[in-house]
PDB file of N, CA and C in Angstrom:
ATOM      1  N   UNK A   1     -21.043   2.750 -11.365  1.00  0.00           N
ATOM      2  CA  UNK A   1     -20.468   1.741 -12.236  1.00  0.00           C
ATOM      3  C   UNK A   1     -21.001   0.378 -11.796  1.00  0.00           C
ATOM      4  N   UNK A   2     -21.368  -0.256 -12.928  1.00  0.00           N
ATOM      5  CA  UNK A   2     -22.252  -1.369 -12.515  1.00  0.00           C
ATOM      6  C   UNK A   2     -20.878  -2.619 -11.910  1.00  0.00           C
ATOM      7  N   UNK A   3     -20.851  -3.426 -11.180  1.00  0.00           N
ATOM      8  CA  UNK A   3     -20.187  -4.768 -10.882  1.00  0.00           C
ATOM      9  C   UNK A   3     -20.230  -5.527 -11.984  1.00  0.00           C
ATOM     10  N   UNK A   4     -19.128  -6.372 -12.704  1.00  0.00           N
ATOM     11  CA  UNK A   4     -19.150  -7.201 -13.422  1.00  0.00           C
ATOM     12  C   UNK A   4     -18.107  -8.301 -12.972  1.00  0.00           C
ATOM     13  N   UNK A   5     -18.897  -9.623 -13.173  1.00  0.00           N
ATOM     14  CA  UNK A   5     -17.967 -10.841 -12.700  1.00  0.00           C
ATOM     15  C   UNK A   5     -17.120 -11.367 -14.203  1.00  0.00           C
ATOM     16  N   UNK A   6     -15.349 -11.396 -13.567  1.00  0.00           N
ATOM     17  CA  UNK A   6     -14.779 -11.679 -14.837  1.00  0.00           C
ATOM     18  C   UNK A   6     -14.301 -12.685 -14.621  1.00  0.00           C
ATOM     19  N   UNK A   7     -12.886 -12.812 -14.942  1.00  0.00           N
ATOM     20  CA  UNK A   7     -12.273 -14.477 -15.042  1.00  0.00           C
ATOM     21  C   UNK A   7     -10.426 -13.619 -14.058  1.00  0.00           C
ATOM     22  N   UNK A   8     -10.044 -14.283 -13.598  1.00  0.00           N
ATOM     23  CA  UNK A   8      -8.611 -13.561 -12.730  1.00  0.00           C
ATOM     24  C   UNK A   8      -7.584 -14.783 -14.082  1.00  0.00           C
ATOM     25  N   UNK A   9      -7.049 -14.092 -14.431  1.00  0.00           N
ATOM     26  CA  UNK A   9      -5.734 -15.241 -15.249  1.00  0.00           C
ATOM     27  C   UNK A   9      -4.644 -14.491 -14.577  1.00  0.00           C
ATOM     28  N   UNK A  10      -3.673 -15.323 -13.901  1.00  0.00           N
ATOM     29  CA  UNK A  10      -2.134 -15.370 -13.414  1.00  0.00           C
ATOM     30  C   UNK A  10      -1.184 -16.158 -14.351  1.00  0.00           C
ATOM     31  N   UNK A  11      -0.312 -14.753 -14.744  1.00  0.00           N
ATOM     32  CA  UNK A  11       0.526 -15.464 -15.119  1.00  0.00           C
ATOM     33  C   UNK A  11       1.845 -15.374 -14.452  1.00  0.00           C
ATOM     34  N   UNK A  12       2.425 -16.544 -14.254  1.00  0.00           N
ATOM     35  CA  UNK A  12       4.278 -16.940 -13.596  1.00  0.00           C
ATOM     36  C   UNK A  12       4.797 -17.464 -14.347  1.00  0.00           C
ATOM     37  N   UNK A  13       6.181 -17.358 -14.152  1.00  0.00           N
ATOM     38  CA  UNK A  13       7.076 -18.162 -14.978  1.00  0.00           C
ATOM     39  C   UNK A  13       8.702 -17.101 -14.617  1.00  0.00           C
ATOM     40  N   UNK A  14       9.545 -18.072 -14.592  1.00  0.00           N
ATOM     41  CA  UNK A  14      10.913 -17.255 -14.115  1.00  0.00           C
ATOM     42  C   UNK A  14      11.035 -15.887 -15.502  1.00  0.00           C
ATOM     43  N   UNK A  15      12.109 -15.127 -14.845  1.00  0.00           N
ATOM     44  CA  UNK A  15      12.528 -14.169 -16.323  1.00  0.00           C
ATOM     45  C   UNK A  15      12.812 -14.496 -17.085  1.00  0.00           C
ATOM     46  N   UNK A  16      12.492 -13.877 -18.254  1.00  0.00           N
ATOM     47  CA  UNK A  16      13.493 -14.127 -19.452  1.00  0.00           C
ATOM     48  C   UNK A  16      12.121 -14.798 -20.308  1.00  0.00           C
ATOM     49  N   UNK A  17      11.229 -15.143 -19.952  1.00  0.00           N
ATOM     50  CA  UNK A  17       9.883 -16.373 -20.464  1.00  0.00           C
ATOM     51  C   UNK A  17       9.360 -15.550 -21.249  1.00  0.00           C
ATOM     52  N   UNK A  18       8.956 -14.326 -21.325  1.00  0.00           N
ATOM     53  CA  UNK A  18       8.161 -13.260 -22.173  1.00  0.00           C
ATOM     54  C   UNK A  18       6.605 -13.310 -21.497  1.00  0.00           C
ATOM     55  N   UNK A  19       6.560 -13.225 -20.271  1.00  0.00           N
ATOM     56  CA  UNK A  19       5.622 -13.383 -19.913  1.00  0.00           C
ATOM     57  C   UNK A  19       4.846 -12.188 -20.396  1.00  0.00           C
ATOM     58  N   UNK A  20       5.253 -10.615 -20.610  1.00  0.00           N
ATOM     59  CA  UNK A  20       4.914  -9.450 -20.754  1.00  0.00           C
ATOM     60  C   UNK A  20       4.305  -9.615 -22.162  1.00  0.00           C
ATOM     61  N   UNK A  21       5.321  -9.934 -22.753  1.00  0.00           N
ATOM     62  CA  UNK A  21       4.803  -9.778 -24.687  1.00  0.00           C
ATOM     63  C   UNK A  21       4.046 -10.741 -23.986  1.00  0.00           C
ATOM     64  N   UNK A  22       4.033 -11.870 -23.791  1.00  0.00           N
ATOM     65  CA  UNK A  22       1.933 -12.626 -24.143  1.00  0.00           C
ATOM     66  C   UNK A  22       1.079 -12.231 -23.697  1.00  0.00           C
ATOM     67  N   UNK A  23       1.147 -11.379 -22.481  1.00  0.00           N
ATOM     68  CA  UNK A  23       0.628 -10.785 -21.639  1.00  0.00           C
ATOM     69  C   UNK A  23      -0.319  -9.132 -22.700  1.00  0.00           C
ATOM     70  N   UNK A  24       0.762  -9.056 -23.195  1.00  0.00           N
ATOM     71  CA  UNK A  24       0.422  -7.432 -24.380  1.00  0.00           C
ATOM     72  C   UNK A  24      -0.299  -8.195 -25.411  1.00  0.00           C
ATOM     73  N   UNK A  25       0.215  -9.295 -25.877  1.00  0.00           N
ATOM     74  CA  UNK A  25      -0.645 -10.136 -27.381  1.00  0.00           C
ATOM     75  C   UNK A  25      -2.564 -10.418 -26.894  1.00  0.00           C
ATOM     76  N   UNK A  26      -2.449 -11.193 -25.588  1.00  0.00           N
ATOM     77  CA  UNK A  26      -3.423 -11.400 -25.438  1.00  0.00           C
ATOM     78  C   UNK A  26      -4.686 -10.210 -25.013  1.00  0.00           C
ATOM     79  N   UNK A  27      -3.959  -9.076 -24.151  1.00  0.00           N
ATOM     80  CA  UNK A  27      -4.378  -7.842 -24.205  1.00  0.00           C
ATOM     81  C   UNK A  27      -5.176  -7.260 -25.451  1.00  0.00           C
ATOM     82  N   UNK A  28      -4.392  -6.910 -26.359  1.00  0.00           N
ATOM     83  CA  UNK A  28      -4.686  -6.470 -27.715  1.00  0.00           C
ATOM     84  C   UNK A  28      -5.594  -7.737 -28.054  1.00  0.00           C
ATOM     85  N   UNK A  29      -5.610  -9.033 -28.828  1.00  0.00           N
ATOM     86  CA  UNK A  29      -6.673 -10.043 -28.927  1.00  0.00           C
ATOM     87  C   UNK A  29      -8.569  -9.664 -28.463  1.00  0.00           C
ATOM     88  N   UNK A  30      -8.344  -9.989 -26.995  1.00  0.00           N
ATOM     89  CA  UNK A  30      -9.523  -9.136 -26.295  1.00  0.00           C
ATOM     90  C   UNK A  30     -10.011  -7.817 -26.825  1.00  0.00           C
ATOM     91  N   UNK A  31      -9.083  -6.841 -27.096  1.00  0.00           N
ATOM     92  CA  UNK A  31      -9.057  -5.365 -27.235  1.00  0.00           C
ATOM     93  C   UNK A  31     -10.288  -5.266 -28.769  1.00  0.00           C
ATOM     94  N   UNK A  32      -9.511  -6.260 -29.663  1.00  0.00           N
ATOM     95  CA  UNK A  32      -9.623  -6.428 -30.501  1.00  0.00           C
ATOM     96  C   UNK A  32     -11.264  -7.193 -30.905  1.00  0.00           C
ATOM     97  N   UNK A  33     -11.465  -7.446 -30.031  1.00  0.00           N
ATOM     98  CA  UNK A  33     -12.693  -8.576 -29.578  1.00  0.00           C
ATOM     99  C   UNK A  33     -14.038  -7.527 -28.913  1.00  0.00           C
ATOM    100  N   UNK A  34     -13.718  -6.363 -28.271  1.00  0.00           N
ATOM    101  CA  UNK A  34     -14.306  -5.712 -28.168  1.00  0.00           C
ATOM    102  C   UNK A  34     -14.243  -6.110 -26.500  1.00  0.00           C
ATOM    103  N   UNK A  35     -13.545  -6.865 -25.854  1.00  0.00           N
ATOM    104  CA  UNK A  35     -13.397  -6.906 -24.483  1.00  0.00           C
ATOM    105  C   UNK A  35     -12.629  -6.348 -23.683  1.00  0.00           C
ATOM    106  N   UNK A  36     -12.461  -6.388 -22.580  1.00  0.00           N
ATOM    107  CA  UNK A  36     -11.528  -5.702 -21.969  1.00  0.00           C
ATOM    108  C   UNK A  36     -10.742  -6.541 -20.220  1.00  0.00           C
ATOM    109  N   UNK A  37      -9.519  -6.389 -20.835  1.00  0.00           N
ATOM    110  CA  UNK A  37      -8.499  -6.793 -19.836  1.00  0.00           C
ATOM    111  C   UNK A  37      -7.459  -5.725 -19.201  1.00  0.00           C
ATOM    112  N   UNK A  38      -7.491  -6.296 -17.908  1.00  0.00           N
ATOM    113  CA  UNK A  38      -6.749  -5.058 -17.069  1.00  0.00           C
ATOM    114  C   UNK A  38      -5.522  -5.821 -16.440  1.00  0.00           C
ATOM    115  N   UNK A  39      -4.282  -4.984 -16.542  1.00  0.00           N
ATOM    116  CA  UNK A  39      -2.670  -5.275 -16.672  1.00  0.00           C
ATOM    117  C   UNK A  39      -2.543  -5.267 -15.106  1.00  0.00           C
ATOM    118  N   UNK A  40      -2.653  -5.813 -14.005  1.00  0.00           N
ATOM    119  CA  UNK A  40      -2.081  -5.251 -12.839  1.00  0.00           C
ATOM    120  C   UNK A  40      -0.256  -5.675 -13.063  1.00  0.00           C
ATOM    121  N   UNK A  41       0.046  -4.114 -12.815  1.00  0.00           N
ATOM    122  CA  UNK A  41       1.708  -3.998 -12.504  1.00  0.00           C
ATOM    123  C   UNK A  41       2.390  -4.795 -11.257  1.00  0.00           C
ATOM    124  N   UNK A  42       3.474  -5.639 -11.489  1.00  0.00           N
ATOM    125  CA  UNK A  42       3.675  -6.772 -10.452  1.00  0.00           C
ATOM    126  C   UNK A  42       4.879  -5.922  -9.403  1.00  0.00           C
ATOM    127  N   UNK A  43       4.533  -6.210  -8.794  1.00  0.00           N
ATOM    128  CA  UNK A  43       5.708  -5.332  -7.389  1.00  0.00           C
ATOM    129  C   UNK A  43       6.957  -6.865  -7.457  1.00  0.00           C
ATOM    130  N   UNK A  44       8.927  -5.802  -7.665  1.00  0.00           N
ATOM    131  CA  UNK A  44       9.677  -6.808  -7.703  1.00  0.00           C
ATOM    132  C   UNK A  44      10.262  -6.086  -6.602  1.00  0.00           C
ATOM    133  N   UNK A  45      11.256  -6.973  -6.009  1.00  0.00           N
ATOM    134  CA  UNK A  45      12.099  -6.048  -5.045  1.00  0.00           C
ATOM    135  C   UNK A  45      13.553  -6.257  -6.332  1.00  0.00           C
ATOM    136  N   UNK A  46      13.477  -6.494  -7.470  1.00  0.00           N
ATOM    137  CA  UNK A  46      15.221  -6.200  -8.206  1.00  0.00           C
ATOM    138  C   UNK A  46      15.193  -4.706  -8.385  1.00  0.00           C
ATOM    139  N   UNK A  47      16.716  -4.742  -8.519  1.00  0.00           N
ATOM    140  CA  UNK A  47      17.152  -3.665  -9.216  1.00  0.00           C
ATOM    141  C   UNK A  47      16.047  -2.505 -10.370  1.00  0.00           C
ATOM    142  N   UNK A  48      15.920  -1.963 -10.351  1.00  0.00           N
ATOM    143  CA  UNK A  48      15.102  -1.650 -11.394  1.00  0.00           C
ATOM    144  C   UNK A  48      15.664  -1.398 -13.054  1.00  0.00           C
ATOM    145  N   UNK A  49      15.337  -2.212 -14.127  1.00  0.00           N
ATOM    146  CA  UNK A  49      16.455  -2.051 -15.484  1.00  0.00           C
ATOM    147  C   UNK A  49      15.377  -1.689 -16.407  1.00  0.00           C
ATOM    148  N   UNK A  50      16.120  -1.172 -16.965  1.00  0.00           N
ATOM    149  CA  UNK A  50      15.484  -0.534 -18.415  1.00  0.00           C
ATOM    150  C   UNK A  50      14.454  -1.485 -19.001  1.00  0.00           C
ATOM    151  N   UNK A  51      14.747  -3.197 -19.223  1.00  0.00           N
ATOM    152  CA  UNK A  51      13.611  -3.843 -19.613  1.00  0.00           C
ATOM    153  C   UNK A  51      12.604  -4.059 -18.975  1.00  0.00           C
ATOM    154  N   UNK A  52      12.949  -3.560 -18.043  1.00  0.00           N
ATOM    155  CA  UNK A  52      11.522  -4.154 -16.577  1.00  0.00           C
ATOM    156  C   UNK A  52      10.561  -2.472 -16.548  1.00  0.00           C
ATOM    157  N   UNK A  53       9.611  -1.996 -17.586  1.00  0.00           N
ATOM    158  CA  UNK A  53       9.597  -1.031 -17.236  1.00  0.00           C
ATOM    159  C   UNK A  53       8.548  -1.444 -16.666  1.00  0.00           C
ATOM    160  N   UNK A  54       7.580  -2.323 -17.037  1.00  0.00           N
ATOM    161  CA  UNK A  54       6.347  -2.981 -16.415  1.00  0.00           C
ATOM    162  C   UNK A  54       6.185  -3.098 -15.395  1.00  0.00           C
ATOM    163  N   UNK A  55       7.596  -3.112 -14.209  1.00  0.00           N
ATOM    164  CA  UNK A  55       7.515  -3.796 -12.954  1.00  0.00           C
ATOM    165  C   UNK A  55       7.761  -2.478 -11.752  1.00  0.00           C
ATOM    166  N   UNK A  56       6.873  -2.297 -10.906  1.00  0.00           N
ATOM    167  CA  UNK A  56       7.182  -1.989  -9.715  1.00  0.00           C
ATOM    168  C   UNK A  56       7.809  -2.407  -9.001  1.00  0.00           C
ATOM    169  N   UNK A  57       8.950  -1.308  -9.340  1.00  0.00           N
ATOM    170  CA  UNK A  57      10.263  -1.993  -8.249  1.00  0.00           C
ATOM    171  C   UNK A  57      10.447  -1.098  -6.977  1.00  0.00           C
ATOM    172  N   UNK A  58      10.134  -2.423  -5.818  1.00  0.00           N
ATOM    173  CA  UNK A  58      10.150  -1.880  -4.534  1.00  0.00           C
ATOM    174  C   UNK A  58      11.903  -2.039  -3.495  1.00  0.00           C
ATOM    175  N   UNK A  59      10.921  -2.032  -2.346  1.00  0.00           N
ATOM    176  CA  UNK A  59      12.158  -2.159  -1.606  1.00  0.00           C
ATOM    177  C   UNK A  59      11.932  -3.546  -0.783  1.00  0.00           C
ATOM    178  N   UNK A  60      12.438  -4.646   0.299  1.00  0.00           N
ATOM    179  CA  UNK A  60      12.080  -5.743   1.045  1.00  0.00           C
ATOM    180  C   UNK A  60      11.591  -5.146   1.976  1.00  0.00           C
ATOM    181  N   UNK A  61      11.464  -4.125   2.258  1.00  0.00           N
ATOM    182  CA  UNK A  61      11.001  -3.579   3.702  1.00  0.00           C
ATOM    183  C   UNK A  61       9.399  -3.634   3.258  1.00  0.00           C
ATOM    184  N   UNK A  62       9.345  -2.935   1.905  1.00  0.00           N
ATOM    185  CA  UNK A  62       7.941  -2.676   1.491  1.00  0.00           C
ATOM    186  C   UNK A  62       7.179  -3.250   1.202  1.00  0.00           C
ATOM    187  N   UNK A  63       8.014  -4.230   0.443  1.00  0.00           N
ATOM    188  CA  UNK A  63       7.458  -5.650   0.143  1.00  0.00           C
ATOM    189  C   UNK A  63       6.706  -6.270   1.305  1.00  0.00           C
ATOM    190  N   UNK A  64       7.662  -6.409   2.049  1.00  0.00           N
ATOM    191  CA  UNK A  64       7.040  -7.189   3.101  1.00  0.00           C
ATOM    192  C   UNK A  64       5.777  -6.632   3.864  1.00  0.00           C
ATOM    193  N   UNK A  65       6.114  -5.175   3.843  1.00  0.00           N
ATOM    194  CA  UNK A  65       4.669  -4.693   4.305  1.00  0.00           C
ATOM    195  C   UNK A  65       3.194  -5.094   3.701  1.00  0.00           C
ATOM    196  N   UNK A  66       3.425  -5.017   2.053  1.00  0.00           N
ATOM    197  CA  UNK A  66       2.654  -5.362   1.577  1.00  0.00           C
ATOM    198  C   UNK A  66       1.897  -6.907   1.836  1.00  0.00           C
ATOM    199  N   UNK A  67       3.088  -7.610   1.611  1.00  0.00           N
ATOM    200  CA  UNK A  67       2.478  -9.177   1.858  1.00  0.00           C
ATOM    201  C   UNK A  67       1.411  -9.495   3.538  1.00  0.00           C
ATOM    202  N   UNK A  68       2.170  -8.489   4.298  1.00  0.00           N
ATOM    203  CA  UNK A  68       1.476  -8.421   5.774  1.00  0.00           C
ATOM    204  C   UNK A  68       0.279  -7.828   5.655  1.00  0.00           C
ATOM    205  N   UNK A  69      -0.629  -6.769   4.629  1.00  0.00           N
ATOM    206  CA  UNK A  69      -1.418  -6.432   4.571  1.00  0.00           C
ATOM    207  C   UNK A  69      -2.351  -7.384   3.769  1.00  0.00           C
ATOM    208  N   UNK A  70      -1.852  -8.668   3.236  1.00  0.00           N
ATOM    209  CA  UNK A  70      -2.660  -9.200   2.525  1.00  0.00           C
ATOM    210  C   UNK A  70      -2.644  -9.045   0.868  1.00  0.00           C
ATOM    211  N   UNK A  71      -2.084  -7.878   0.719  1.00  0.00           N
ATOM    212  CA  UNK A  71      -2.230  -7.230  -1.053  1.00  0.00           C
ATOM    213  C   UNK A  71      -1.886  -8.381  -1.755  1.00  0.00           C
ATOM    214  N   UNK A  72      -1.010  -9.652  -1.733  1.00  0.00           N
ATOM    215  CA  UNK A  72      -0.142 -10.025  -2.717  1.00  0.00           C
ATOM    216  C   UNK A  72      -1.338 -11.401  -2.791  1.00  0.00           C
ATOM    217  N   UNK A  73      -1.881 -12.219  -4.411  1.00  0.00           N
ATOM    218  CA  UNK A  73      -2.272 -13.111  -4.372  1.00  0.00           C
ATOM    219  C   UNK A  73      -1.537 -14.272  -4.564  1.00  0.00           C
ATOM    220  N   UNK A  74      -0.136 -13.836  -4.858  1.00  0.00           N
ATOM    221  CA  UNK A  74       1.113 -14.830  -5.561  1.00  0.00           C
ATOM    222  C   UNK A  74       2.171 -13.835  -4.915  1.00  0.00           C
ATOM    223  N   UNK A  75       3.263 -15.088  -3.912  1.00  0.00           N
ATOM    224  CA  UNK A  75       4.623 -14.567  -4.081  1.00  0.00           C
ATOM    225  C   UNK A  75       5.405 -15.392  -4.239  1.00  0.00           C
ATOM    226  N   UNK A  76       6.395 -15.364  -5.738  1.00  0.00           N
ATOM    227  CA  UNK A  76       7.645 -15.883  -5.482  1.00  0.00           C
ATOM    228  C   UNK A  76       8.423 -15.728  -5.310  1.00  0.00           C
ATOM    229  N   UNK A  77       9.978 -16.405  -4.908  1.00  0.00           N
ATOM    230  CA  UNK A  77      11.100 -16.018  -4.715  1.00  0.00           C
ATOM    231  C   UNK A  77      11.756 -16.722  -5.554  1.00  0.00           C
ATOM    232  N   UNK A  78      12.527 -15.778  -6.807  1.00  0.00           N
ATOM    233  CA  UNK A  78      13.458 -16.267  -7.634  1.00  0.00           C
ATOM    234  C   UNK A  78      15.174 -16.157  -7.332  1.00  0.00           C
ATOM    235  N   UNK A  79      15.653 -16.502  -7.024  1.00  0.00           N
ATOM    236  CA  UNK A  79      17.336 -16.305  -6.923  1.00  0.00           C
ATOM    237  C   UNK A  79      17.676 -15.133  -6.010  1.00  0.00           C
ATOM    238  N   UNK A  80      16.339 -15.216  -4.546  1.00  0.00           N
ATOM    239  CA  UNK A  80      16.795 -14.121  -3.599  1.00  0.00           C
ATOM    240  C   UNK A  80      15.309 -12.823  -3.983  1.00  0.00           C
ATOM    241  N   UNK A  81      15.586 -12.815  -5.193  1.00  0.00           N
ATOM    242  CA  UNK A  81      14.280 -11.800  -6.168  1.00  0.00           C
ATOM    243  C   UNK A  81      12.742 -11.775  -5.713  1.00  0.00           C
ATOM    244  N   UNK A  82      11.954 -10.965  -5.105  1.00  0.00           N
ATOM    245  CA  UNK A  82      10.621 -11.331  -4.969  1.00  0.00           C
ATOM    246  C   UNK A  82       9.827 -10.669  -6.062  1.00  0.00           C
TER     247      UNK A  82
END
């Protein structure tokens, strides 16, 4: 598989913002364009709920492992929430 240099877009913003639906609009757009964009699934330590199916929900133990290995390019902390 050949290497191709792309563009990294992050998106943040607290819950509730719809970060997902723009996230799916702009997906499809590209799709549509004949390009291609890739979804990385965001690791949360909440609860895990029915609307969050998008989200890898961990544990703080794991979390933290992760961040110690380097994996994470963004972490926030919302209301305790990573």
């Amino acid at each position: 598989m050949e290497k191709q240099k792309g563009k990294l877009v992050l998106v943040t913003g607290p819950s509730g913002v719809s970060k997902s639906t723009m996230i799916g609009h702009i997906i499809q757009i590209m799709a549509n364009k004949g390009m291609t964009a890739i979804y990385l699934t965001p690791d949360t330590t909440r609860k895990r709920r029915t609307e969050n199916e998008d989200k890898n929900c961990i544990t703080e133990e794991e979390f933290d492992e992760n961040a110690r290995q380097g994996l994470y390019y963004n972490v926030t902390n919302n209301n305790g929430v990573r």
